[in-house]
Protein backbone atom coordinates (compact mmCIF):
# COMPACT_ATOMS: atom_id res chain seq x y z
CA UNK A 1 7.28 -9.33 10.93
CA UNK A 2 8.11 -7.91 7.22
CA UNK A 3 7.82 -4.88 6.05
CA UNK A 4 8.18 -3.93 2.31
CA UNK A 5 6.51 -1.43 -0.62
CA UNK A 6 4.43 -3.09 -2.33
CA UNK A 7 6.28 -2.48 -5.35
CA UNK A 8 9.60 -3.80 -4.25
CA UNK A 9 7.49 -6.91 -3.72
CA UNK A 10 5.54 -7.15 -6.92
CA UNK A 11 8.77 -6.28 -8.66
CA UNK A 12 10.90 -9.31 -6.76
CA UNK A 13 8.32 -11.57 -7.64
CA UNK A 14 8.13 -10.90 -11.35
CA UNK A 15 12.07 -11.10 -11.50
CA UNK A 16 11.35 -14.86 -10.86
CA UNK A 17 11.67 -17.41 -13.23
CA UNK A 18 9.50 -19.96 -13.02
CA UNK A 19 6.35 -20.84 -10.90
CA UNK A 20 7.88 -22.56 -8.48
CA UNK A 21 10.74 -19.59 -8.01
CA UNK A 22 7.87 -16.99 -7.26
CA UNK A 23 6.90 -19.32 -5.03
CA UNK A 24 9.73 -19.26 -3.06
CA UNK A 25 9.67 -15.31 -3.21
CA UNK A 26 6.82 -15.03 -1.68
CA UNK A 27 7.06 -17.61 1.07
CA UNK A 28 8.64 -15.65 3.53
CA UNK A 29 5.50 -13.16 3.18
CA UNK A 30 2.94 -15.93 3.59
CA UNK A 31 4.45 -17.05 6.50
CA UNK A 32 5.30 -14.12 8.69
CA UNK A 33 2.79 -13.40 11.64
CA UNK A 34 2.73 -9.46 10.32
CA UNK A 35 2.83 -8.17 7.12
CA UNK A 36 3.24 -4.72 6.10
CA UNK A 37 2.85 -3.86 2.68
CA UNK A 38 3.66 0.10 2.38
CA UNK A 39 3.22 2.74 -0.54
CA UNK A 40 0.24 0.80 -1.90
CA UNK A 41 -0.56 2.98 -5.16
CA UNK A 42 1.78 5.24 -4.86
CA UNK A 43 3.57 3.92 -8.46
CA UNK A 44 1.24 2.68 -11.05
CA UNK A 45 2.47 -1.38 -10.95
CA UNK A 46 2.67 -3.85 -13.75
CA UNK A 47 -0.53 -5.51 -14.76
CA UNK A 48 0.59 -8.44 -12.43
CA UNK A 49 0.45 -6.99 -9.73
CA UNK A 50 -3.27 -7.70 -8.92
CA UNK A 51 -3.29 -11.08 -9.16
CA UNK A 52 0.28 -11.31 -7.42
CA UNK A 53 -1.28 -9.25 -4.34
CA UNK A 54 -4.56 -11.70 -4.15
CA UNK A 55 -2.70 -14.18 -4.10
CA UNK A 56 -0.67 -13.02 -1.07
CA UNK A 57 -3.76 -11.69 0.93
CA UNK A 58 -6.15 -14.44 -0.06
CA UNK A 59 -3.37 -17.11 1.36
CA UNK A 60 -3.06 -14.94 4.57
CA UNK A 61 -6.54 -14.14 4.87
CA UNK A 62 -7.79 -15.21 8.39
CA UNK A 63 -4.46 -16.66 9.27
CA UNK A 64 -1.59 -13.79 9.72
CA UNK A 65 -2.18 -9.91 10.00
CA UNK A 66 -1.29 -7.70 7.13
CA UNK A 67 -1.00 -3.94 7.29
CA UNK A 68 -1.13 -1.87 3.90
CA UNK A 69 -0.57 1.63 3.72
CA UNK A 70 -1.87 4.05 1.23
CA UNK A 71 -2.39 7.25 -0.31
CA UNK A 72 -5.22 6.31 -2.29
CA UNK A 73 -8.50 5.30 -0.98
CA UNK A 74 -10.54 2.21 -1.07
CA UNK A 75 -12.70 3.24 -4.02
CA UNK A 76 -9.33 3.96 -6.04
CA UNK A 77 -7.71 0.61 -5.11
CA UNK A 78 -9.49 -0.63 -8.65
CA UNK A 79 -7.95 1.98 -10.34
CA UNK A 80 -4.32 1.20 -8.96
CA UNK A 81 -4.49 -2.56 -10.31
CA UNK A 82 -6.29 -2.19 -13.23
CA UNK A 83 -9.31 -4.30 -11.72
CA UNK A 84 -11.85 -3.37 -9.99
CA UNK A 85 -13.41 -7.00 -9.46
CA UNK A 86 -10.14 -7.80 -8.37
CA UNK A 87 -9.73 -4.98 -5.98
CA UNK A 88 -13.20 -5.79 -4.57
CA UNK A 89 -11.65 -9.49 -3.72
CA UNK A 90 -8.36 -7.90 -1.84
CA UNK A 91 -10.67 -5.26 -0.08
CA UNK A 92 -13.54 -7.76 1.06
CA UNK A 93 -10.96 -10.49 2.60
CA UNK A 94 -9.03 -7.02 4.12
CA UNK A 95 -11.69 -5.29 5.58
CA UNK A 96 -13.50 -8.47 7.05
CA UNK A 97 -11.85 -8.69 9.82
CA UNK A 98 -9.89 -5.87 9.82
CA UNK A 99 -9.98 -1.84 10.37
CA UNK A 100 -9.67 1.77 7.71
CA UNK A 101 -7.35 4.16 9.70
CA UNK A 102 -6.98 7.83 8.08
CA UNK A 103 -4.18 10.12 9.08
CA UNK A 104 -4.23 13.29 8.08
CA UNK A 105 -1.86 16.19 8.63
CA UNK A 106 1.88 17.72 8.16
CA UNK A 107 4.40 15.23 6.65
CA UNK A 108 6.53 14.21 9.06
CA UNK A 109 9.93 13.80 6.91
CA UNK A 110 9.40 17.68 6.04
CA UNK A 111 8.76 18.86 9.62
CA UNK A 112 10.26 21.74 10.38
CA UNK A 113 11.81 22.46 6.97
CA UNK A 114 10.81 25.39 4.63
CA UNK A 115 8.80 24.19 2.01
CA UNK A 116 10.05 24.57 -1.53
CA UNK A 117 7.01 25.87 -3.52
CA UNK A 118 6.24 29.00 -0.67
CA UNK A 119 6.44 31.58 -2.98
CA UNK A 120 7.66 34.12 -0.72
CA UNK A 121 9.02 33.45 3.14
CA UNK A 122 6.03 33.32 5.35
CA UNK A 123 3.45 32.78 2.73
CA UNK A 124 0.98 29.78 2.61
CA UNK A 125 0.54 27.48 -0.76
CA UNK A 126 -2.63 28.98 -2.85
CA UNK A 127 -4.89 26.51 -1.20
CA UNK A 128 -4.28 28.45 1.95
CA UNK A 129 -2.99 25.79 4.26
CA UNK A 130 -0.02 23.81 4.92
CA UNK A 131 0.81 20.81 3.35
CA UNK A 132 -1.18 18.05 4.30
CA UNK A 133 -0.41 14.34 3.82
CA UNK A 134 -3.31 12.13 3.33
CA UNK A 135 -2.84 8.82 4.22
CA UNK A 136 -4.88 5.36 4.53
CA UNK A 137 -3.55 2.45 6.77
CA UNK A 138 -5.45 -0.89 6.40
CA UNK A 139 -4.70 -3.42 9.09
CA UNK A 140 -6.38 -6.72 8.90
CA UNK A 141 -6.19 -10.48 10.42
């Protein structure tokens, strides 16, 4: 099992120098039996990091289980790497044999803890509610 942002991995791959070096970065991703790939989106990667993330899913595709976490959604995913015929590719060998799972609700790193932007103690942010996290977890084999 690895876990890792996604980019913390697009980031250790590009450091490489040659072919064969990101190669060898990204062997110990191919071969583990569970991958999860968190923040997906949340920082706008490099150009490269489309092709560097088809690469990794198509190669595990139907052969090791990946998990991806995200705040955007599916429709954005085009959006995130700057191609949407290449997002289509990542999201059709994820979602083949694999599963959408949306959480929704209070952040869990800021339960129990006053939130900054109340404006005054006891008062809700304009929207009325309490924070919310949105979140998208894709888990595929």
């Amino acid at each position: 099992m690895r876990f890792i942002t996604v980019q913390r991995l697009v980031n250790r791959v590009l450091e490489a120098d040659s072919p064969k070096e990101r190669q060898k970065e990204l062997r110990p991703f191919l071969r583990c039996d569970l991958l999860v790939l968190d923040e997906f989106g949340y920082l706008l990667p490099e150009p490269e990091a489309g092709p560097i993330l088809y690469e990794l899913i198509s190669e595990r595709y139907e052969k090791k289980a990946t998990i991806i976490t995200s705040n955007k959604s599916l429709t954005e995913w085009g959006k995130v790497i700057q191609d949407n015929a290449l997002a289509s590719a990542l999201i059709d060998r994820l979602m083949h044999h694999g599963d959408v799972y949306y959480l929704k609700g209070e952040s869990f790193r800021l339960k129990g803890k006053p939130l900054l932007f109340e404006q005054e103690k006891g008062e809700k942010d304009k929207g009325g509610g309490d924070l919310e996290i949105h979140t998208a977890a894709l888990a595929a084999r």
